[in-house]
Protein backbone atom coordinates (compact mmCIF):
# COMPACT_ATOMS: atom_id res chain seq x y z
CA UNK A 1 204.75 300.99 80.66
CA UNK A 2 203.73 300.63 77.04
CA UNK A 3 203.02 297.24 76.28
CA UNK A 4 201.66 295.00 73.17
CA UNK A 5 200.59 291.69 73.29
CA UNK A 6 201.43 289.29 70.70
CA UNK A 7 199.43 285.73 70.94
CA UNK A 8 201.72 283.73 67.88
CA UNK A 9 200.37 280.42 66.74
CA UNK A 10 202.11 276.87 66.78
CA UNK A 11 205.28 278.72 65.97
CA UNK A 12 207.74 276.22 63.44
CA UNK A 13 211.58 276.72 62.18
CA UNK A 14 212.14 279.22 59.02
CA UNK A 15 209.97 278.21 55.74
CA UNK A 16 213.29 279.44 53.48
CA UNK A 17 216.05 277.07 55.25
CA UNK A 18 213.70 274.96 56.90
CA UNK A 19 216.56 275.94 60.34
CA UNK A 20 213.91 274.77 63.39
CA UNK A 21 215.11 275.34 67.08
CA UNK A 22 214.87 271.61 69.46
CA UNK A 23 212.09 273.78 71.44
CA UNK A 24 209.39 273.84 68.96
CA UNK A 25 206.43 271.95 68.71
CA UNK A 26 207.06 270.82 65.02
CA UNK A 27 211.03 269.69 66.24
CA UNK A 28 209.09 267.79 68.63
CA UNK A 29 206.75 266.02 66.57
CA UNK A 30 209.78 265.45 63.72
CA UNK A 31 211.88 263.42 66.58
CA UNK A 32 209.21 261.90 67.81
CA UNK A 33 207.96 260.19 64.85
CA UNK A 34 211.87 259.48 64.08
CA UNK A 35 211.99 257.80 67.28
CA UNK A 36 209.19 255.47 66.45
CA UNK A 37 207.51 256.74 69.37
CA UNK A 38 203.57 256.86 67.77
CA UNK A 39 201.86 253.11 66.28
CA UNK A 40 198.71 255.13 66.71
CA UNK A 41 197.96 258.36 66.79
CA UNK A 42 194.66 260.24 67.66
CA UNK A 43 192.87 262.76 65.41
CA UNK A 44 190.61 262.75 62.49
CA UNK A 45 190.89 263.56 58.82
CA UNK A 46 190.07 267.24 59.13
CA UNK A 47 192.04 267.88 62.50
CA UNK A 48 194.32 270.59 61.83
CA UNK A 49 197.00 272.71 63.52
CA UNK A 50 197.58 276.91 62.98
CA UNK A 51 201.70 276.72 62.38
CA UNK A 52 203.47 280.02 61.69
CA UNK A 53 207.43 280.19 60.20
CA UNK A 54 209.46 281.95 62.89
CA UNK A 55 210.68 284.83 60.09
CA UNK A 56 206.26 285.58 59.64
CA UNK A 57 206.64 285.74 63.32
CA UNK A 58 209.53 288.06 63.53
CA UNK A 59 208.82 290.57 60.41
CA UNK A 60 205.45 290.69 62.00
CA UNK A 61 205.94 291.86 65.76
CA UNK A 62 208.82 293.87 64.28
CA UNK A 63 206.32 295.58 62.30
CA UNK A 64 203.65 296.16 64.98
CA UNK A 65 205.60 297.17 67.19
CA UNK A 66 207.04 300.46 65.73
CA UNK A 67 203.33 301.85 65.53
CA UNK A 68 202.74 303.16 68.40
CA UNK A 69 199.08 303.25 68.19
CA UNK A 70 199.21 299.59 68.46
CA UNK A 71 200.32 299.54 72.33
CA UNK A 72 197.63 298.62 74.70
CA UNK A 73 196.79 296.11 71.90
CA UNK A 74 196.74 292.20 71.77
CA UNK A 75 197.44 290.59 68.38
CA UNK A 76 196.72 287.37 66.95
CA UNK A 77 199.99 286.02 64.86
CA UNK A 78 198.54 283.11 63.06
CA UNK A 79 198.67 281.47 59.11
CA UNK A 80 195.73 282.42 56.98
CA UNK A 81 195.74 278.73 56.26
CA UNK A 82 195.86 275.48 58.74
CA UNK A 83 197.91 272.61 58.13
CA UNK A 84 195.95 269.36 58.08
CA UNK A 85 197.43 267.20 61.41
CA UNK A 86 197.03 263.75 59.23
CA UNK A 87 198.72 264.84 55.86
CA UNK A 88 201.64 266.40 58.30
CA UNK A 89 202.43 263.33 60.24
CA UNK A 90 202.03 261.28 56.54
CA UNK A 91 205.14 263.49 54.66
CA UNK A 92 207.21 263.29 58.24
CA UNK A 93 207.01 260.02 58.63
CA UNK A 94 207.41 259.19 54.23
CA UNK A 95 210.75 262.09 54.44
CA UNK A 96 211.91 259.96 57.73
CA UNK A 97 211.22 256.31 56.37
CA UNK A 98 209.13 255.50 59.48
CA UNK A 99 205.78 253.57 59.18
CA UNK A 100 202.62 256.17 59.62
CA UNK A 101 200.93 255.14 62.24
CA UNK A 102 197.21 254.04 62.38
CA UNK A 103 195.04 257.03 63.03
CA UNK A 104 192.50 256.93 65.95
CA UNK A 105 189.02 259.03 64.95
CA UNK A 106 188.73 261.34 68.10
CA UNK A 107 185.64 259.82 69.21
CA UNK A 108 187.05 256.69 69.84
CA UNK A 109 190.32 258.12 71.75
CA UNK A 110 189.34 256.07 74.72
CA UNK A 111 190.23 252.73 72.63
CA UNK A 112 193.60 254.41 72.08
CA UNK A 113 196.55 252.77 74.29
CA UNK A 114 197.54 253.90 77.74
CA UNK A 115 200.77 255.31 75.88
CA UNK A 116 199.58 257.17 72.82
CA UNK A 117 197.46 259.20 75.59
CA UNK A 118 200.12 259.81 78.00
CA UNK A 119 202.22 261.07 74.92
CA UNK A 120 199.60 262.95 73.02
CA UNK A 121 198.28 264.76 76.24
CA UNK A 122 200.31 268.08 75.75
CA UNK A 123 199.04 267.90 72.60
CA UNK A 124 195.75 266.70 72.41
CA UNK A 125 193.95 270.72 72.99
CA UNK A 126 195.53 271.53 69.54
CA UNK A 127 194.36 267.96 67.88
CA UNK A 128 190.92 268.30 69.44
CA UNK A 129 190.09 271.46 67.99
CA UNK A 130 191.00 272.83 64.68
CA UNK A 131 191.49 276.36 66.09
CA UNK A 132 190.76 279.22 63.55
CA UNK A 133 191.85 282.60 65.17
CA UNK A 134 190.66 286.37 64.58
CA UNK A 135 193.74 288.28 63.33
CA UNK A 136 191.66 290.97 62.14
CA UNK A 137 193.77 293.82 64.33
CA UNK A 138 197.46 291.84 63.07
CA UNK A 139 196.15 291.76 59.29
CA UNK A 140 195.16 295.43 59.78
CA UNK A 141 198.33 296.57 61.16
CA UNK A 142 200.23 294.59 58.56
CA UNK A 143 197.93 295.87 55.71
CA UNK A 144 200.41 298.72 54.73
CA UNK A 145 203.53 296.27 54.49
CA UNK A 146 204.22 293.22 52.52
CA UNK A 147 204.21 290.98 55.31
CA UNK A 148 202.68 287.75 54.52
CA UNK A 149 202.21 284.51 56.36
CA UNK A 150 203.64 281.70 54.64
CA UNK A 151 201.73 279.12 53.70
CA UNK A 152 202.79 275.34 55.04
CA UNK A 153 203.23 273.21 52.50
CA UNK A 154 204.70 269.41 52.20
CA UNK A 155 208.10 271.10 50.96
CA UNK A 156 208.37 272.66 54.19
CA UNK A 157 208.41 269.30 56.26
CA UNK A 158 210.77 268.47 54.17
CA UNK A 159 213.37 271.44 54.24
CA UNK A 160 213.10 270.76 58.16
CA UNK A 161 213.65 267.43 57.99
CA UNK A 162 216.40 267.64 56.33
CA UNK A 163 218.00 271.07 58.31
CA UNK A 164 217.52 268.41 61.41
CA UNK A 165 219.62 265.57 59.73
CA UNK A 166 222.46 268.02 58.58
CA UNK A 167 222.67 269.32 62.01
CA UNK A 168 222.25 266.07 63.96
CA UNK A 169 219.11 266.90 65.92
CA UNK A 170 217.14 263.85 65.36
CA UNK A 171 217.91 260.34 66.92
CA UNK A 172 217.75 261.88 70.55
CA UNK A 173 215.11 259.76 71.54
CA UNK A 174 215.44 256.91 70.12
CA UNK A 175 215.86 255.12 72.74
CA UNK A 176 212.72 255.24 74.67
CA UNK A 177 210.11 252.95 74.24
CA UNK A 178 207.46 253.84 71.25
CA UNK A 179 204.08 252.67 71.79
C-alpha cells in the first residue's frame, strides 16, 4: 500500500477568513482565555509554538501527494516562523477584553497553582520547548510550486477572533471555574 506520512504542526483555522474549527488547539486557547479560565499562565518570554493555517496544510499534502516519488516518505508540515506563546495570549486576551494573565517563568512552574497545572498539562510539551522542526524533504517537494507557509501575525488572532464571535463559538465555557 503506498503510503506518505505527513507530521503537520499546531494546525490553526484559515489565515484569509480567520474560519477555525472548535477542535483546534488555537479555538481552544481563544475560549479559554474568553472564559477567564487562566490568572496565570506558565511560559517564558521566548516560549513559542510552530502554528500552521489549515489552507498551508491542505495546498501542501495536496501537493506532495501527487508525486509519487514522495511515498514511503514522512514530511514535516510546519511555519518557517514560530509564533511567540506570550505575545499570542497578549492580542487574544486585548481582541477579547479579558485581563492577560501574570506569566509564570518555566523554572518556577512549581509555584504555579494546582489549577493553572491541571489546565496547562496537555499543553505544557509545546510551552516547554520551542520546537523548531526539519522540513527540509516538505520545502524540497514544495520547491517547484508556490506554496508558502503563512506567516502568523497579530492580524490573524484577530480575524479568528472575530470568525468565532460571528459564528457564536466562544462563551461555551464560561461557566467553569477560572483559576
Amino acid at each position: 500500500m503506498p503510503i506518505i506520512i505527513y507530521r503537520p504542526s499546531v494546525i490553526a483555522g484559515n489565515s484569509i477568513s480567520g474560519e477555525i474549527s472548535k477542535g483546534a488547539l488555537i479555538y481552544e486557547f481563544i475560549n479559554q482565555f474568553n472564559a477567564h479560565t487562566y490568572k496565570e499562565f506558565i511560559c517564558d518570554d521566548d516560549s513559542s509554538l510552530n502554528i500552521i493555517p489549515i489552507e498551508y496544510l491542505i495546498e501542501a499534502i495536496t501537493h506532495i501527494s501527487r508525486e509519487r516519488s514522495n511515498i514511503g516518505k514522512t514530511f514535516n508540515i510546519v511555519n518557517q516562523k514560530n509564533t511567540n506563546i506570550r505575545s499570542m495570549i497578549e492580542i487574544i486576551c486585548r481582541e477579547l477584553k479579558v485581563k492577560t494573565p501574570d506569566f509564570i517563568p518555566l523554572e518556577h512552574q512549581d509555584k504555579a497553582s494546582k489549577l493553572t497545572k491541571m489546565f496547562l498539562y496537555t499543553f505544557i510539551n509545546y510551552i516547554e520547548k520551542s520546537h523548531v522542526f526539519d522540513d527540509s524533504l516538505a520545502a524540497e517537494a514544495l520547491n517547484d510550486s508556490n506554496i508558502i507557509c503563512p506567516i502568523i501575525t497579530n492580524d490573524y488572532f484577530t480575524k479568528t477572533i472575530e470568525y468565532c464571535k460571528s459564528k457564536g463559538f466562544l462563551g461555551i465555557l464560561n461557566k467553569r471555574s477560572s483559576l
